[in-house]
Protein backbone atom coordinates (compact mmCIF):
# COMPACT_ATOMS: atom_id res chain seq x y z
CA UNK A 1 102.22 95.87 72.59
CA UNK A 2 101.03 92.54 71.57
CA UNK A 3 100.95 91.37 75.38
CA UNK A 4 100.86 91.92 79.60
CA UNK A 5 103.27 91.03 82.58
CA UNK A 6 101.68 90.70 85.58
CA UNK A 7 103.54 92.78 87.52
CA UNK A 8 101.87 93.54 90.77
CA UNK A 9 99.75 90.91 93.24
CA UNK A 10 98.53 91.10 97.08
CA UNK A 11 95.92 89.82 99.44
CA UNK A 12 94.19 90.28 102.09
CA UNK A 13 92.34 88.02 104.87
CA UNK A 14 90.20 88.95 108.23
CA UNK A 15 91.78 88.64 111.08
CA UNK A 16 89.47 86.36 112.73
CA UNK A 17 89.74 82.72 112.50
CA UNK A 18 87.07 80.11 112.30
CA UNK A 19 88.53 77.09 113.01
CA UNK A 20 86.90 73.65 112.36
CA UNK A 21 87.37 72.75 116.24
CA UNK A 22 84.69 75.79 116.39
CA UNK A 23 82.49 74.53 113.72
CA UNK A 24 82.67 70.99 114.95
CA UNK A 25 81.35 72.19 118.53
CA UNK A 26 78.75 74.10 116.43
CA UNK A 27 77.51 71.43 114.58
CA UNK A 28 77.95 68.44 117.06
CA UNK A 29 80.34 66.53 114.81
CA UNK A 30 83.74 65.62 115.09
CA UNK A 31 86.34 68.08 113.96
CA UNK A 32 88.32 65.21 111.65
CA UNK A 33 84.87 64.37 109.82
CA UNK A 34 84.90 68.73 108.66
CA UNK A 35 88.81 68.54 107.76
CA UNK A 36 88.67 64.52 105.47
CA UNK A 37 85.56 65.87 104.18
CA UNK A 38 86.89 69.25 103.25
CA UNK A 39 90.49 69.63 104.00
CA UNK A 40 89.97 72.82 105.29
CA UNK A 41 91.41 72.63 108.98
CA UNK A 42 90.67 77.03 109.65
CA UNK A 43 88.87 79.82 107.80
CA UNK A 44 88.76 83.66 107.68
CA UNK A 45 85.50 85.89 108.65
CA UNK A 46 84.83 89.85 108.26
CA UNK A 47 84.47 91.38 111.92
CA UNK A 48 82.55 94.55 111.96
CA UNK A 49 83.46 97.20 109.23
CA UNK A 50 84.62 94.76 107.09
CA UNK A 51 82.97 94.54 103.61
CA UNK A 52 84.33 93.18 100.40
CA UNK A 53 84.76 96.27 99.25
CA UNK A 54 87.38 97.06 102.19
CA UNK A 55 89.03 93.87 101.22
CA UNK A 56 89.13 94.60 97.41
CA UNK A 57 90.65 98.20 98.61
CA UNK A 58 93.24 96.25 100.73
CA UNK A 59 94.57 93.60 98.30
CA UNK A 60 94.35 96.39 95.36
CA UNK A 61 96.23 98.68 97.35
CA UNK A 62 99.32 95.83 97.96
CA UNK A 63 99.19 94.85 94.22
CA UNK A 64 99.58 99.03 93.13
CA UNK A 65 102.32 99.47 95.44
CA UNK A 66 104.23 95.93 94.24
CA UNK A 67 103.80 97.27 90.37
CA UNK A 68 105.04 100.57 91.78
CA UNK A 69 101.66 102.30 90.46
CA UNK A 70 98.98 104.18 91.88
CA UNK A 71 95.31 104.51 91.23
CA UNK A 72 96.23 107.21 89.06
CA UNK A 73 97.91 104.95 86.22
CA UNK A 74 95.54 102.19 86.39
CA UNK A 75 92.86 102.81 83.06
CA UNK A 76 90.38 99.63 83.99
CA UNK A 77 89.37 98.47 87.24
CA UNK A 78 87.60 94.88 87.35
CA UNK A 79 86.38 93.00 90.58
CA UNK A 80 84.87 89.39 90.26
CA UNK A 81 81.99 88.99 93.41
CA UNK A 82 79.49 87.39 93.86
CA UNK A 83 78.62 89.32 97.32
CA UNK A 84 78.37 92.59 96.07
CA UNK A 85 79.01 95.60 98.52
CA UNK A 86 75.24 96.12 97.90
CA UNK A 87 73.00 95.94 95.07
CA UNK A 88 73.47 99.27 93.29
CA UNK A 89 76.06 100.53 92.29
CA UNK A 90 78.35 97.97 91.58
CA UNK A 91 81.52 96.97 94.06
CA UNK A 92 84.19 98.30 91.52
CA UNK A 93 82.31 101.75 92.04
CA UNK A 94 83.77 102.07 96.09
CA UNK A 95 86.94 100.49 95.40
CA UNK A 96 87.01 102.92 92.44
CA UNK A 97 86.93 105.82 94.56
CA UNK A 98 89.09 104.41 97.54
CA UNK A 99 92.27 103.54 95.71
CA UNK A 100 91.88 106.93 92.88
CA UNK A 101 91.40 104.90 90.14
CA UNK A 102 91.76 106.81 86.94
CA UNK A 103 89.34 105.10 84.35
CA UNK A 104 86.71 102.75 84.00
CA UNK A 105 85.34 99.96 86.87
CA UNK A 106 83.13 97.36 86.34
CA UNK A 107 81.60 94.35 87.94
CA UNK A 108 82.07 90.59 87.41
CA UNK A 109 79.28 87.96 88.92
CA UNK A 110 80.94 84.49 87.70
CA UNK A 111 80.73 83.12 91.10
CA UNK A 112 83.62 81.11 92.15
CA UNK A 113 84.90 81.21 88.42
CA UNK A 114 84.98 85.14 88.86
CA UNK A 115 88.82 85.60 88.51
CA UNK A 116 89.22 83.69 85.49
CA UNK A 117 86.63 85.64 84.13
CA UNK A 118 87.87 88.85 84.79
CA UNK A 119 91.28 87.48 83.86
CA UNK A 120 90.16 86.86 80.37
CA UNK A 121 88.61 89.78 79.94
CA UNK A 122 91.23 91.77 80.94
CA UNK A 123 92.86 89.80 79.09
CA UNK A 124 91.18 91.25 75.80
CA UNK A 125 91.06 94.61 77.18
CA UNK A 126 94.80 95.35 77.38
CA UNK A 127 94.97 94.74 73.60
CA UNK A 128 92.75 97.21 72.83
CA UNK A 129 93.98 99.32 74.63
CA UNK A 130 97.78 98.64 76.33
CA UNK A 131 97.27 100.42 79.90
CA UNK A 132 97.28 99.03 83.10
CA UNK A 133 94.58 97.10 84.65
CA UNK A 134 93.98 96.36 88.60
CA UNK A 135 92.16 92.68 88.47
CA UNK A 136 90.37 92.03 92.11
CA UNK A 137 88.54 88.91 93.42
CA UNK A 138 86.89 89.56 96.51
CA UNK A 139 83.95 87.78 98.29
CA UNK A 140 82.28 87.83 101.91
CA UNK A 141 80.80 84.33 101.82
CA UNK A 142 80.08 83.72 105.23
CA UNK A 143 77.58 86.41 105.37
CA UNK A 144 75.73 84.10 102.75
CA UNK A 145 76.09 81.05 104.90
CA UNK A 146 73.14 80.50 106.78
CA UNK A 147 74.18 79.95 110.61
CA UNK A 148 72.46 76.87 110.37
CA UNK A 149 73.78 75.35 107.45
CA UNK A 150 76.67 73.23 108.49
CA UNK A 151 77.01 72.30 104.67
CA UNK A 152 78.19 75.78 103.41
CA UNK A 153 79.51 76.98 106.81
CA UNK A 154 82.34 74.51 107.07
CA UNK A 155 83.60 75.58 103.54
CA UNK A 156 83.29 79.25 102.64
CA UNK A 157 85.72 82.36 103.76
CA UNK A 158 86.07 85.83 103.63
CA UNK A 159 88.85 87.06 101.52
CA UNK A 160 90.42 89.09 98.54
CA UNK A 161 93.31 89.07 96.20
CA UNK A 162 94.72 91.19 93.46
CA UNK A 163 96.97 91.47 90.30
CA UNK A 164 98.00 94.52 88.00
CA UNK A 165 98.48 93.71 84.41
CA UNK A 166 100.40 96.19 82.38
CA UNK A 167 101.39 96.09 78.58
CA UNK A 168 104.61 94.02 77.22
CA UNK A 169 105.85 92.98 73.77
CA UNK A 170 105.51 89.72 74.32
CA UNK A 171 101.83 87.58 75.08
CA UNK A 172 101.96 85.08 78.09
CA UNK A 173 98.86 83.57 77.51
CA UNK A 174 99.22 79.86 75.67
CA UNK A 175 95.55 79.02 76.28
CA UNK A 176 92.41 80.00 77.66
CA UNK A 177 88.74 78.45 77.76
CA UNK A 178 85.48 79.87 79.36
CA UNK A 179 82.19 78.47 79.49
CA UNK A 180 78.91 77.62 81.62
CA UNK A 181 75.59 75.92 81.98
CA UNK A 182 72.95 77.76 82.99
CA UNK A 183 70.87 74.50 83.52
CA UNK A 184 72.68 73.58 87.14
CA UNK A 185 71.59 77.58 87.75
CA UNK A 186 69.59 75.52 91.18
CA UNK A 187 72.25 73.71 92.29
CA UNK A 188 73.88 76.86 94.39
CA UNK A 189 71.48 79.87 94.58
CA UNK A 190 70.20 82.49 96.69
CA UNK A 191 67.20 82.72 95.81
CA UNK A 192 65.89 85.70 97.28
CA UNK A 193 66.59 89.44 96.80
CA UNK A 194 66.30 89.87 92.99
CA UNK A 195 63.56 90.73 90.77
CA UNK A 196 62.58 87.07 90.77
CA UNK A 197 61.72 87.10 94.33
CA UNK A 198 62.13 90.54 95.72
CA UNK A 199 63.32 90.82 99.34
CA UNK A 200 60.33 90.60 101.29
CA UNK A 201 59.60 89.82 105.72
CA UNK A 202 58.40 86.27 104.53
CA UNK A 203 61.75 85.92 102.81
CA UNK A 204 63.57 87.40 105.76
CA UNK A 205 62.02 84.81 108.13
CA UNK A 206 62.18 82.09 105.37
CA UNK A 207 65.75 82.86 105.53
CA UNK A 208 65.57 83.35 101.30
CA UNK A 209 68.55 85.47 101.48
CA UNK A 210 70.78 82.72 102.47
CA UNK A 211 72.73 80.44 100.14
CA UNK A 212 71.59 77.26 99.51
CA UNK A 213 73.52 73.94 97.98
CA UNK A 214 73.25 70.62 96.12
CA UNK A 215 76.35 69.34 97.39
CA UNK A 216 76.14 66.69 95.53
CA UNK A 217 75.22 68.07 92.39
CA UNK A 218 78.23 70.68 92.19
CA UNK A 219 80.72 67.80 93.33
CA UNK A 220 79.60 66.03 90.19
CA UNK A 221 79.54 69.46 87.85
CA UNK A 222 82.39 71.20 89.53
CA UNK A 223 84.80 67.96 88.37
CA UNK A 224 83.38 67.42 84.98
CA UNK A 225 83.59 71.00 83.91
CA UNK A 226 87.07 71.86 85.44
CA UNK A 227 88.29 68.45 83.45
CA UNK A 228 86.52 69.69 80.95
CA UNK A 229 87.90 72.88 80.49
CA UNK A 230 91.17 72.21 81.78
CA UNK A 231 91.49 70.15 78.82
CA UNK A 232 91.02 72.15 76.62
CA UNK A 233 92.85 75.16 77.46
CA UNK A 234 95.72 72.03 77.58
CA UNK A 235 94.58 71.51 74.26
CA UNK A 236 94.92 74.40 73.11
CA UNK A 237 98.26 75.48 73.62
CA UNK A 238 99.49 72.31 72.50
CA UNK A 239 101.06 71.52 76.23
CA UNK A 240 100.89 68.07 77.79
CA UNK A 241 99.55 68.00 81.64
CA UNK A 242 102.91 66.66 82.74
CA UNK A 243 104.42 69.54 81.54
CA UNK A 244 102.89 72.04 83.68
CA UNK A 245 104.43 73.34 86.41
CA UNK A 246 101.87 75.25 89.05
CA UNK A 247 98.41 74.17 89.19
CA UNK A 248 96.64 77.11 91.13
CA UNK A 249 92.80 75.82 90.97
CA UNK A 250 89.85 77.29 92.72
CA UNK A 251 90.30 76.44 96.39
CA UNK A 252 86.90 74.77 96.94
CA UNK A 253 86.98 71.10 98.76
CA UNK A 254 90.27 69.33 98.61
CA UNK A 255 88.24 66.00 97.45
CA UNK A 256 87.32 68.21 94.23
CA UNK A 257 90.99 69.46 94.00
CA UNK A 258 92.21 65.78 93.88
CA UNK A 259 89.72 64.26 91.53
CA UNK A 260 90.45 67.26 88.75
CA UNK A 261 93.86 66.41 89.06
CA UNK A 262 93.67 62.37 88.99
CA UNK A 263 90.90 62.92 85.83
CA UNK A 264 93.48 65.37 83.70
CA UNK A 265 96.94 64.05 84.52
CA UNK A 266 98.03 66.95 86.79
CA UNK A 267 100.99 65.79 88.82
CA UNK A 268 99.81 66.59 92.52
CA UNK A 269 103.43 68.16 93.44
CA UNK A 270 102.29 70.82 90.91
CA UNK A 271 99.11 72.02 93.08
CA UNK A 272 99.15 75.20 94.62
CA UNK A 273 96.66 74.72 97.75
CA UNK A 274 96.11 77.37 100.85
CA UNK A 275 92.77 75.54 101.20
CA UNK A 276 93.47 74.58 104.77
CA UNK A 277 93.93 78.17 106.04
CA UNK A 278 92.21 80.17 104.36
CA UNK A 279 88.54 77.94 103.09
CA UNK A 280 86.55 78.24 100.04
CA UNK A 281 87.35 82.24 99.73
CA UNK A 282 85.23 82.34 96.05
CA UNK A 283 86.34 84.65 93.43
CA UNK A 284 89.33 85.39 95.89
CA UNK A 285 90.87 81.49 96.07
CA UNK A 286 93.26 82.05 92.85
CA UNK A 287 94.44 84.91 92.89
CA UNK A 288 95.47 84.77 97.19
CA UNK A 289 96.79 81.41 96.30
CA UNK A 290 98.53 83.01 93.42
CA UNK A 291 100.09 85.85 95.77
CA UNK A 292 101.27 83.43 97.79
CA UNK A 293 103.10 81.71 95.33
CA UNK A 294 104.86 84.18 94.25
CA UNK A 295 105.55 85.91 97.57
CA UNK A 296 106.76 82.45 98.28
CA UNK A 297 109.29 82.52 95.39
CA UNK A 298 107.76 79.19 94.12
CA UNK A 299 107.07 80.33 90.41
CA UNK A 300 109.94 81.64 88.01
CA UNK A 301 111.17 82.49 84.74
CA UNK A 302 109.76 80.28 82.13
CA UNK A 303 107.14 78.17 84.76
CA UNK A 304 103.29 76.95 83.03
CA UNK A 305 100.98 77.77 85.41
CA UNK A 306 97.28 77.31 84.79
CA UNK A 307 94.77 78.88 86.63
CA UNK A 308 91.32 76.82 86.80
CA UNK A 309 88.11 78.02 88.57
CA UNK A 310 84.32 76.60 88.73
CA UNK A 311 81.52 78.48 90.37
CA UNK A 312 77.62 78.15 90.59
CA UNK A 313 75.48 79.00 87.26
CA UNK A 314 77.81 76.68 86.56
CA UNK A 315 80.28 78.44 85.20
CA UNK A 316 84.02 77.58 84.77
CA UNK A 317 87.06 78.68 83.03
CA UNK A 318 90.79 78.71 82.87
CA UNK A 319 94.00 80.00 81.79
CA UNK A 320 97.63 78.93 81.25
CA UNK A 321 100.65 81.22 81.35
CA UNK A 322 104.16 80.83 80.64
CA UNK A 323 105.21 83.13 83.36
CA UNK A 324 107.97 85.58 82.28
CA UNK A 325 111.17 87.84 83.99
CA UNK A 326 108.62 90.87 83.67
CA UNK A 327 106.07 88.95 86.60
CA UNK A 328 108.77 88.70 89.13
């Protein structure tokens, strides 16, 4: 077993809605200046009991029972966050234990470049040794957001979303590229809860434990390196931009999404986008975009899709698949 199929994907979403008519009245703006300056029009939120570990549990769960597997058959367990459950032990260690996974679990912090991460990893992994894998992107973003912030608040959701790799003869990776800059590490940060700057009451009231952005700054970053390494995964495999079919990026601003595509060649009737519904959802965009594609029917036999994410640190990466009969 040389390869994977992916052979298994689900999702899940809070059932609450945060519209931008809400925001707007929040923030004292007008509702059309949060959806041309985002495209996001509505957004999920956790309600109480919610954590993204439940929502890793919940998409997991959907992708086991599509691949017709339980926890039981699955040997690796990987979820991208960056909003952990808590800060010890990691968020793979509840999920672990909810859905009966058999082997290992582990943590990913790539930001909103999490999945692609994981992806690769697993990626390796499955060579090494051909069992399944359960892949999970989940993130609670709004419980970053500072109340305050309109910046952040009219972007991020709450979300997470699953896939199952399991061994086949054949490889459906054609290219893959990973990389980061740890010199933009200010541009998106929290700065406070770490062993830099332990939580404290002065942080608390500082409100330290909130995210804070650069707009600006990861515009400009999140573009060049998507471009960047959107290229070169292109490159790679030898596959003109014209030639491939879904583009499934991470869902961040819909001004982003368009300028990736018009700097790489993209066609735009190849985007996959729930960015509208759904928000900036973080580790979680690609694969619930992905789950809806194929739920959708939208991909088949023989399709490129490439899968492109950017998150803070900056960090980025992507991957492009020839998807195959064994993913349906």
């Amino acid at each position: 077993m040389n390869g994977f199929d992916i052979t298994g994907w689900g999702m899940a979403v809070p059932e609450r809605v945060v519209s931008s008519t809400e925001l707007a009245q929040r923030f004292g703006v007008d509702e059309n200046w949060i959806v041309s300056r985002c495209g996001i029009h509505e957004r999920r939120a956790v309600g109480p009991g919610q954590t993204t570990a439940s929502l890793a549990v919940e998409a997991g769960r959907r992708a086991l029972d599509k691949a017709g597997l339980s926890g039981g058959d699955i040997a690796h367990l990987i979820v991208a966050t960056a909003t952990p459950e808590q800060p010890s032990p990691a968020t793979s260690a509840f999920v672990h234990h909810e859905l009966g996974i058999a082997g290992s679990a582990h943590d990913v912090n790539s930001e909103c470049a999490g999945f692609v991460y994981g992806l690769v990893q697993a990626m390796a992994l499955i060579k090494i040794d051909p069992r399944p894998i359960l892949l999970i992107g989940s993130d609670t973003h709004t419980l970053t957001a500072n109340p305050a912030d309109r910046d952040l608040s009219i972007l991020v959701g709450d979300g997470a979303g699953a896939v199952v790799l399991r061994p086949a003869p054949s490889d459906p990776v054609l290219g893959w590229n990973l990389g980061a800059d740890g010199s933009c590490a200010g541009s998106l940060k929290v700065l406070a809860g770490g062993s830099r700057m332990p939580t404290t009451e002065e942080t608390v009231r500082q409100g330290l434990h909130y995210a804070q952005i650069n707009g600006n700054e990861i515009y400009l970053n999140a573009v060049r390196y998507t471009v960047r390494t959107v290229r070169e995964t292109l490159t790679s495999a030898k596959v003109e931009a014209a030639d491939v079919r879904h583009v499934i990026p991470h869902q961040a601003n819909i001004r982003i999404i368009n300028s990736i595509l018009s700097h790489t060649g993209l066609r735009p009737e190849a985007l996959v986008t729930n960015l509208h519904k759904y928000g900036n959802t973080a580790s979680a965009s690609i694969p619930i975009a992905l789950t809806e594609a194929l739920d959708e029917g939208r991909i088949n036999d023989g399709d490129l899709v490439l899968l492109a994410g950017f998150g803070a640190g900056m960090t980025w990466g992507s991957v492009l698949l020839e998807w195959v009969g064994g993913q349906k």
